[in-house]
PDB file of N, CA and C in Angstrom:
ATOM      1  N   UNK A   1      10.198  -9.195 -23.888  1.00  0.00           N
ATOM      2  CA  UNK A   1       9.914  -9.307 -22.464  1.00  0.00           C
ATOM      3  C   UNK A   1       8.729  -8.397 -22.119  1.00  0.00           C
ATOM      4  N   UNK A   2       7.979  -8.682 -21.070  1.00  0.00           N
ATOM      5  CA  UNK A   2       6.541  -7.959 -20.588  1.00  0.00           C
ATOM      6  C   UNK A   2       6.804  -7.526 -19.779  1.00  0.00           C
ATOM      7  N   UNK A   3       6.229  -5.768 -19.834  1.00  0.00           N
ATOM      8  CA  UNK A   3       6.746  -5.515 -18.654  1.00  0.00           C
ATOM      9  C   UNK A   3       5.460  -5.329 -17.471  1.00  0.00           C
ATOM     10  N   UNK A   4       5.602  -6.864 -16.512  1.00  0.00           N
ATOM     11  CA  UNK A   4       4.834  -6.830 -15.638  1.00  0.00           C
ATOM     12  C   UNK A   4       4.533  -5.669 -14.299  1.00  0.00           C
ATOM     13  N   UNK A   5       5.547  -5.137 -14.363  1.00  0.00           N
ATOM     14  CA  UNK A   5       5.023  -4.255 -13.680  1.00  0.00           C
ATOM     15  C   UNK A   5       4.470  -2.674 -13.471  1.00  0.00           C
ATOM     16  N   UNK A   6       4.391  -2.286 -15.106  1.00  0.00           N
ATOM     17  CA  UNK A   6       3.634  -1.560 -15.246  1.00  0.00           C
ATOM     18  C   UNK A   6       2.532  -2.064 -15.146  1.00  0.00           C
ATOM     19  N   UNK A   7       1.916  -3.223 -15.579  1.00  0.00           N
ATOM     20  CA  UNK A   7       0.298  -4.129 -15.584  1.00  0.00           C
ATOM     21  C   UNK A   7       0.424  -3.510 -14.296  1.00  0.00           C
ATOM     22  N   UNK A   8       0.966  -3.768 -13.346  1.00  0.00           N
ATOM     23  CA  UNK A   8       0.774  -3.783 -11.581  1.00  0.00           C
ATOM     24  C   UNK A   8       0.339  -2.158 -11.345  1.00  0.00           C
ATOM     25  N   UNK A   9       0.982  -1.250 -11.889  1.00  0.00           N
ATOM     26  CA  UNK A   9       0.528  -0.146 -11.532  1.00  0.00           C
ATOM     27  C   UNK A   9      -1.096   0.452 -12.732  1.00  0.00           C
ATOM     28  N   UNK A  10      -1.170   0.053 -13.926  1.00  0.00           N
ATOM     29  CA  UNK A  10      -2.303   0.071 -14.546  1.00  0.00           C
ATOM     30  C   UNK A  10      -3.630  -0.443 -13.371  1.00  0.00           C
ATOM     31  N   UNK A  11      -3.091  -1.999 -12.779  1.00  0.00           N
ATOM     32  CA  UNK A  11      -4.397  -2.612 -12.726  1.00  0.00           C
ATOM     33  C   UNK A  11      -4.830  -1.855 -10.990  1.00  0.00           C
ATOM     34  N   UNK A  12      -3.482  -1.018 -10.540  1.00  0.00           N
ATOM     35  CA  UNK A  12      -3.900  -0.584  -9.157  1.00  0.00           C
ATOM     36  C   UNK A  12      -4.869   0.778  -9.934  1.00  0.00           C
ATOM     37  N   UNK A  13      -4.169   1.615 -10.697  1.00  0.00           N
ATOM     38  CA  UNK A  13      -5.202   2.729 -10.695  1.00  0.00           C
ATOM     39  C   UNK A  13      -6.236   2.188 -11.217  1.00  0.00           C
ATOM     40  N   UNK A  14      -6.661   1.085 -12.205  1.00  0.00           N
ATOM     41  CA  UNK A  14      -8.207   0.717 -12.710  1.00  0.00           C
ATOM     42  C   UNK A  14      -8.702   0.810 -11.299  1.00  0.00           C
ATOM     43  N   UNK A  15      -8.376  -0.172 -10.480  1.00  0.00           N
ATOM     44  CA  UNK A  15      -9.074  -0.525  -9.041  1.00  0.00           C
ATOM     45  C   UNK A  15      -9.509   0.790  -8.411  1.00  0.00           C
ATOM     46  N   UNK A  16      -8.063   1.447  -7.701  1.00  0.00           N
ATOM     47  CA  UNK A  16      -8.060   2.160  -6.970  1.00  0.00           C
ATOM     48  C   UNK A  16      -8.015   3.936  -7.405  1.00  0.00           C
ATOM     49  N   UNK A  17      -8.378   4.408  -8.585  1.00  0.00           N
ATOM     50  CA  UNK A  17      -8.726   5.602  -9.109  1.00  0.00           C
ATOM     51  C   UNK A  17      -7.922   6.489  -9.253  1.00  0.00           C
ATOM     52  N   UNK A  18      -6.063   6.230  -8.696  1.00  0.00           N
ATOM     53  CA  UNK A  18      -4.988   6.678  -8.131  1.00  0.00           C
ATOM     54  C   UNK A  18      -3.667   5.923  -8.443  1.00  0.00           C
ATOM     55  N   UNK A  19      -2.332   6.828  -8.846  1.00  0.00           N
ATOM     56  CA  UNK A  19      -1.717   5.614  -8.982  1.00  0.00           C
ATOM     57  C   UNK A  19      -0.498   5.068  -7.682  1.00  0.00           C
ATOM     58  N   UNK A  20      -0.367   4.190  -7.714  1.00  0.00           N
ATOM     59  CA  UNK A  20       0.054   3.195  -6.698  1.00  0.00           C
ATOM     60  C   UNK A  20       1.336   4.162  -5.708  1.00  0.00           C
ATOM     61  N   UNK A  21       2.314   5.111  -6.522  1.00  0.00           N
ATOM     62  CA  UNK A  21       3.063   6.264  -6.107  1.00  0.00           C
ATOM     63  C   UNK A  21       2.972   7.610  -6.141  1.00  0.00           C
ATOM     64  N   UNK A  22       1.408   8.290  -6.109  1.00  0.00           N
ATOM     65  CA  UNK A  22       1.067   9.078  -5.913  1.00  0.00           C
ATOM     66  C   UNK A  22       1.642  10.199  -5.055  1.00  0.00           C
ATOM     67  N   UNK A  23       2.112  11.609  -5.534  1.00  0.00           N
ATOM     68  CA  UNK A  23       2.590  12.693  -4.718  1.00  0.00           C
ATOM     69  C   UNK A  23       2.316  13.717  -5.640  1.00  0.00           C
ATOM     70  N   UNK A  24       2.087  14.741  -5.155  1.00  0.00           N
ATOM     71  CA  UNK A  24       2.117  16.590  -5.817  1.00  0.00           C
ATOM     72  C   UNK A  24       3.696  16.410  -5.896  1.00  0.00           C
ATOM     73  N   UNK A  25       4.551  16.122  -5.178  1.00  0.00           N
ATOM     74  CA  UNK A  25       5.822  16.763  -5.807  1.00  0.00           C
ATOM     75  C   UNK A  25       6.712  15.329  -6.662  1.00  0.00           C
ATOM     76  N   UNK A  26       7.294  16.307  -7.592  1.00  0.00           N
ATOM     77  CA  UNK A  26       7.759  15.211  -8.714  1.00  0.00           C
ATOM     78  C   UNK A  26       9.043  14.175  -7.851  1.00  0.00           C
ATOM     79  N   UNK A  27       9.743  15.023  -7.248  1.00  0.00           N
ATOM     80  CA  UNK A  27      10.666  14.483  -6.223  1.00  0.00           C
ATOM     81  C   UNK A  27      10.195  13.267  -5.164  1.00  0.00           C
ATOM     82  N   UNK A  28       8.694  14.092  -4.624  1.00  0.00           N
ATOM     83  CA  UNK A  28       8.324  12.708  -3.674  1.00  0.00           C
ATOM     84  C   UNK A  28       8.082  11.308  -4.675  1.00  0.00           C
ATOM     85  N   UNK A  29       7.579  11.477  -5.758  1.00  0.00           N
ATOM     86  CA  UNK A  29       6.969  10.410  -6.473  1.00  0.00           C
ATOM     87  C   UNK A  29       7.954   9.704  -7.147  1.00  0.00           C
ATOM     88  N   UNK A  30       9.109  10.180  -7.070  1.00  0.00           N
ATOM     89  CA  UNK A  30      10.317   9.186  -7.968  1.00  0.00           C
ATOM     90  C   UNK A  30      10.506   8.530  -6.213  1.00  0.00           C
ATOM     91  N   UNK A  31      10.918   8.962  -5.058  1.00  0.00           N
ATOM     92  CA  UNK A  31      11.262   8.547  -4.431  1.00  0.00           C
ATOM     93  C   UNK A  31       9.832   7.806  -3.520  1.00  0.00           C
ATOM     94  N   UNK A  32       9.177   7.712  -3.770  1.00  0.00           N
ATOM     95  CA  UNK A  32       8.035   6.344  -4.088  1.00  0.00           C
ATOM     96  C   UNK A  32       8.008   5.817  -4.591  1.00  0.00           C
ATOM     97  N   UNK A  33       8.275   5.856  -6.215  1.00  0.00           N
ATOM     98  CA  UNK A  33       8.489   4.376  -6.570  1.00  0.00           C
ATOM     99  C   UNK A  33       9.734   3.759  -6.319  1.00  0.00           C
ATOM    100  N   UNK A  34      10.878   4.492  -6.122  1.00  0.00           N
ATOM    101  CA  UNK A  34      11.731   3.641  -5.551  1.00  0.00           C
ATOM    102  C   UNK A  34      11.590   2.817  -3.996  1.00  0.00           C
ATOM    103  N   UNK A  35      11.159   4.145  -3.262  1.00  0.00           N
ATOM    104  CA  UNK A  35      11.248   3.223  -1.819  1.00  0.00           C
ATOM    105  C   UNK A  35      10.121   3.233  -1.175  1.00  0.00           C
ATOM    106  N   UNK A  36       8.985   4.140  -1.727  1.00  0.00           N
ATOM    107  CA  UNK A  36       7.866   3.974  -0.628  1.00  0.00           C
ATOM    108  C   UNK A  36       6.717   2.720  -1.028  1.00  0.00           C
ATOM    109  N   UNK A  37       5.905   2.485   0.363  1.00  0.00           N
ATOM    110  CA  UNK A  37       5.038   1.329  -0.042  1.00  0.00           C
ATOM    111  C   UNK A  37       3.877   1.505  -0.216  1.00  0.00           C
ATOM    112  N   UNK A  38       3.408   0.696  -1.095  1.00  0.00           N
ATOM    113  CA  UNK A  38       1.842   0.973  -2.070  1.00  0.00           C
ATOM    114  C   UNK A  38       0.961   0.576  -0.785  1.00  0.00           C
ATOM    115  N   UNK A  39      -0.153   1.422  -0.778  1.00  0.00           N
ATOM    116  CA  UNK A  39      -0.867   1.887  -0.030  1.00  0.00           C
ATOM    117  C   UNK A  39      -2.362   1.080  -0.243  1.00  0.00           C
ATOM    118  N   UNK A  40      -3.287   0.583   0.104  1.00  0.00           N
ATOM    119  CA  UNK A  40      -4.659   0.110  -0.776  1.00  0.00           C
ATOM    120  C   UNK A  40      -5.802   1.094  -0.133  1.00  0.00           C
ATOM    121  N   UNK A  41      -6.553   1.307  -0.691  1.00  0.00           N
ATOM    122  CA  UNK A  41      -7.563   2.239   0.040  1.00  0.00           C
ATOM    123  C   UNK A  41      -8.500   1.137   0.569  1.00  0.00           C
ATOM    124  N   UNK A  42      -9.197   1.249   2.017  1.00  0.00           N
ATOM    125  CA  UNK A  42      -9.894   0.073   2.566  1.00  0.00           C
ATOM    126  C   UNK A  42     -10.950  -0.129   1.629  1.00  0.00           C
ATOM    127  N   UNK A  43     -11.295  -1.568   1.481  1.00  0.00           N
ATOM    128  CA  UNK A  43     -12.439  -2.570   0.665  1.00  0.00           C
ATOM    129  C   UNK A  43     -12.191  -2.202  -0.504  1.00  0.00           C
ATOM    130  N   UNK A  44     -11.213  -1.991  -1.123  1.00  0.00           N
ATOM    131  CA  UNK A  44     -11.038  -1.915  -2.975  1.00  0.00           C
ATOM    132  C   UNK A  44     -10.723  -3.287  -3.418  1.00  0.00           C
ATOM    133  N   UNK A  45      -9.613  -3.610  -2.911  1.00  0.00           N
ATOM    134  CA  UNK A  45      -9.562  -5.061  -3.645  1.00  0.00           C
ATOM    135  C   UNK A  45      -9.282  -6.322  -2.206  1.00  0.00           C
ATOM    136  N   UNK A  46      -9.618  -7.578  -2.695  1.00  0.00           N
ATOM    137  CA  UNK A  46      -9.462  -8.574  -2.119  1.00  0.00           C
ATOM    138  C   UNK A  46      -7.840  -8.783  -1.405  1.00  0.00           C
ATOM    139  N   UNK A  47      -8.099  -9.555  -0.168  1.00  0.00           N
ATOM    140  CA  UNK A  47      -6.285  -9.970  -0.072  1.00  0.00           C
ATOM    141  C   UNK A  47      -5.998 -10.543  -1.575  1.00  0.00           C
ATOM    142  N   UNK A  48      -6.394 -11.712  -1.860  1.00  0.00           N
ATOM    143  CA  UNK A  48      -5.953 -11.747  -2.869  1.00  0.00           C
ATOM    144  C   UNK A  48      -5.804 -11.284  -3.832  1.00  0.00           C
ATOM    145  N   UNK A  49      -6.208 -10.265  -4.387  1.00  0.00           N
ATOM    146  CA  UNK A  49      -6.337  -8.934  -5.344  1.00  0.00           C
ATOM    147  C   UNK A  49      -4.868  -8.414  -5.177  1.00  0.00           C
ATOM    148  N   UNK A  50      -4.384  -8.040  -3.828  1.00  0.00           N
ATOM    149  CA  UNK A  50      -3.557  -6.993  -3.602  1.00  0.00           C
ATOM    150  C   UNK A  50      -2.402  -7.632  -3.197  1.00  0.00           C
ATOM    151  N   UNK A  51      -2.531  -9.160  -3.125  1.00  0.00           N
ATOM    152  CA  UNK A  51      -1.187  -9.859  -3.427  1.00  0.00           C
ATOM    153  C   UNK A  51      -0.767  -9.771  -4.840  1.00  0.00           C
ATOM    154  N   UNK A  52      -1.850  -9.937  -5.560  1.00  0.00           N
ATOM    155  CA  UNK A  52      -1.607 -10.027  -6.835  1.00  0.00           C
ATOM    156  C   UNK A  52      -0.757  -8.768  -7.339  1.00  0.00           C
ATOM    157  N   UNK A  53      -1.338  -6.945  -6.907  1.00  0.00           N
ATOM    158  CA  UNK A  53      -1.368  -5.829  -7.517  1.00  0.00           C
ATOM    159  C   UNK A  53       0.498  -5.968  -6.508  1.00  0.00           C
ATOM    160  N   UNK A  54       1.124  -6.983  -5.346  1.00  0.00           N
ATOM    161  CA  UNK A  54       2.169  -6.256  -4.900  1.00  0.00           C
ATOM    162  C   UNK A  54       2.650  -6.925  -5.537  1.00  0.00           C
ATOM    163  N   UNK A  55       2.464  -8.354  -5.942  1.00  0.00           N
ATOM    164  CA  UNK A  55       3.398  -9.383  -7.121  1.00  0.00           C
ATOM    165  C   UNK A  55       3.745  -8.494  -8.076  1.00  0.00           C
ATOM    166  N   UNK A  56       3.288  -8.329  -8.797  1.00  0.00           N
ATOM    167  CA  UNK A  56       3.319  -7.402  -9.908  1.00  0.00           C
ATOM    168  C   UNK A  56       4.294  -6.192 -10.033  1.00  0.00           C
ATOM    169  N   UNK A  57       4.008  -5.476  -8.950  1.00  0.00           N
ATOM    170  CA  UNK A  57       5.017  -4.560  -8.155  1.00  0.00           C
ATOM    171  C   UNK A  57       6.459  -4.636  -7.447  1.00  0.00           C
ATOM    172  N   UNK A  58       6.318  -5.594  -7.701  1.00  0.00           N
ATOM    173  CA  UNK A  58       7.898  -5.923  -6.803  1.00  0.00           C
ATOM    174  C   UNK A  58       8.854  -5.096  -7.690  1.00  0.00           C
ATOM    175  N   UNK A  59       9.499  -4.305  -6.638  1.00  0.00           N
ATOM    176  CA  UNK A  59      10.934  -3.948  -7.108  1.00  0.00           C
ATOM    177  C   UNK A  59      12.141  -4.431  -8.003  1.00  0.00           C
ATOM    178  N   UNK A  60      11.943  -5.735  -7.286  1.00  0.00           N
ATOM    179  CA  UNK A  60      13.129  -6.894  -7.786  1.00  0.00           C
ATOM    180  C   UNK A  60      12.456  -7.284  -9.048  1.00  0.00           C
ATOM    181  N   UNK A  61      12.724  -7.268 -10.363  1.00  0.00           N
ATOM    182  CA  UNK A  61      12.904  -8.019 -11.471  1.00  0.00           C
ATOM    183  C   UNK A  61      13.002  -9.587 -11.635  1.00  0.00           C
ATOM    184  N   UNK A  62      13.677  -9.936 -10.573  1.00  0.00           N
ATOM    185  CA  UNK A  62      13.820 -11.352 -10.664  1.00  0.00           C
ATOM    186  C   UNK A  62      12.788 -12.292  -9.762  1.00  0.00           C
ATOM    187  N   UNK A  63      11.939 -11.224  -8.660  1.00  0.00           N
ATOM    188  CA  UNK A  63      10.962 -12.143  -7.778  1.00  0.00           C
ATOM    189  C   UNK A  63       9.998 -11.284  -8.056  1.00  0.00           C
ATOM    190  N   UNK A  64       9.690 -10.323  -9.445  1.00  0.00           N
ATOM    191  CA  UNK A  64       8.077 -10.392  -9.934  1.00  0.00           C
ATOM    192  C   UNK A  64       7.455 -10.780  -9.920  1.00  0.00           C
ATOM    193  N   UNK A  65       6.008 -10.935  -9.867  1.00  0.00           N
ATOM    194  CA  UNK A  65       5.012 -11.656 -10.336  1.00  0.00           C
ATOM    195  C   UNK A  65       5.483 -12.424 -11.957  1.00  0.00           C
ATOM    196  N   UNK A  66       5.605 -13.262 -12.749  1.00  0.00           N
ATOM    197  CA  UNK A  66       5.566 -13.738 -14.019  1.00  0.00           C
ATOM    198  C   UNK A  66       7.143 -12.944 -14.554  1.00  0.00           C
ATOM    199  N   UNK A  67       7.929 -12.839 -13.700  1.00  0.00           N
ATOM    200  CA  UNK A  67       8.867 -13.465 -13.867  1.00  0.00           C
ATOM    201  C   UNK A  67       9.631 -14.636 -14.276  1.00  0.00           C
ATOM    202  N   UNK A  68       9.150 -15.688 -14.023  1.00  0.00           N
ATOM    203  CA  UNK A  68       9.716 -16.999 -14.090  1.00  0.00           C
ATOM    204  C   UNK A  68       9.123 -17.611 -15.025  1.00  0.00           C
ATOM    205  N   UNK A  69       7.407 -17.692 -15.334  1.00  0.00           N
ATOM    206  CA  UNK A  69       6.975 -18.057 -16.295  1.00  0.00           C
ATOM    207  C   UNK A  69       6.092 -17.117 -16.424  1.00  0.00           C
ATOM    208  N   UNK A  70       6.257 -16.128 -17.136  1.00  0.00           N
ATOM    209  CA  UNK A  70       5.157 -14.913 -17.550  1.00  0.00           C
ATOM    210  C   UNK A  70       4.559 -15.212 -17.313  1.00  0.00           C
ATOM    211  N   UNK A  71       2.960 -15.405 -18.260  1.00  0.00           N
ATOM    212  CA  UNK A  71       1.439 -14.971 -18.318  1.00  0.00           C
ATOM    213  C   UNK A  71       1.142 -16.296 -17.386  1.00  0.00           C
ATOM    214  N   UNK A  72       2.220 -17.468 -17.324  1.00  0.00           N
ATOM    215  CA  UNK A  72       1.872 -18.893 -16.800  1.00  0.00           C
ATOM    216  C   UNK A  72       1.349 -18.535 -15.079  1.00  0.00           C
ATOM    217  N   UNK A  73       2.088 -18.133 -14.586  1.00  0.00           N
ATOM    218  CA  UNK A  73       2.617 -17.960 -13.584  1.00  0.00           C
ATOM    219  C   UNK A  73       1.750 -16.181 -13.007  1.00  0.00           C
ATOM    220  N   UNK A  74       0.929 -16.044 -13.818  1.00  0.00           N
ATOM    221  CA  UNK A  74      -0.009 -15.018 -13.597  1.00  0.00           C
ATOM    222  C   UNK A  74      -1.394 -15.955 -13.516  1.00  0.00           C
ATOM    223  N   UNK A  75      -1.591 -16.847 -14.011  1.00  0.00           N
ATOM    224  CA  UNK A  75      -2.959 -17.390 -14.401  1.00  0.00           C
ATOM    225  C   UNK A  75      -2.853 -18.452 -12.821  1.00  0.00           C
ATOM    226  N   UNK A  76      -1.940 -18.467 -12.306  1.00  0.00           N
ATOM    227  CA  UNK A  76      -2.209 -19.325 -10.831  1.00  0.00           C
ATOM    228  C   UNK A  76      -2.912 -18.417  -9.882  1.00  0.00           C
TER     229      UNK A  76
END
């Protein structure tokens, strides 16, 4: 299995220089990736870019990005 959503946080810091749950404290940053929401810095990526970078990101396992048909279902 792939795990798509590390790609999601790789392809936000390529973009965005930062990663997607960024904090100084180790505490804030677990409790960002659990509950806080990814942030885009203005004009980095396209709407469609950053649908892509929240697909990817989804919490849920089962309504990932390429979930349903991996790499298939990335290439739309």
């Amino acid at each position: 299995m792939v795990d798509f959503w590390s790609l999601g946080v790789l392809v936000f810091e390529m973009c965005c220089g930062w990663s997607p749950f960024y904090a100084e404290d180790t505490q804030q940053m677990y409790k960002n990736i659990a509950f806080g929401k990814v942030r885009f810095p203005r004009d980095t990526l396209t709407t469609e870019g950053r649908n892509f970078v929240k697909g990817l990101l989804n919490r849920n396992p089962k309504h990932r990005l390429g979930a349903n048909d991996d790499a298939e279902e990335l290439k739309r």
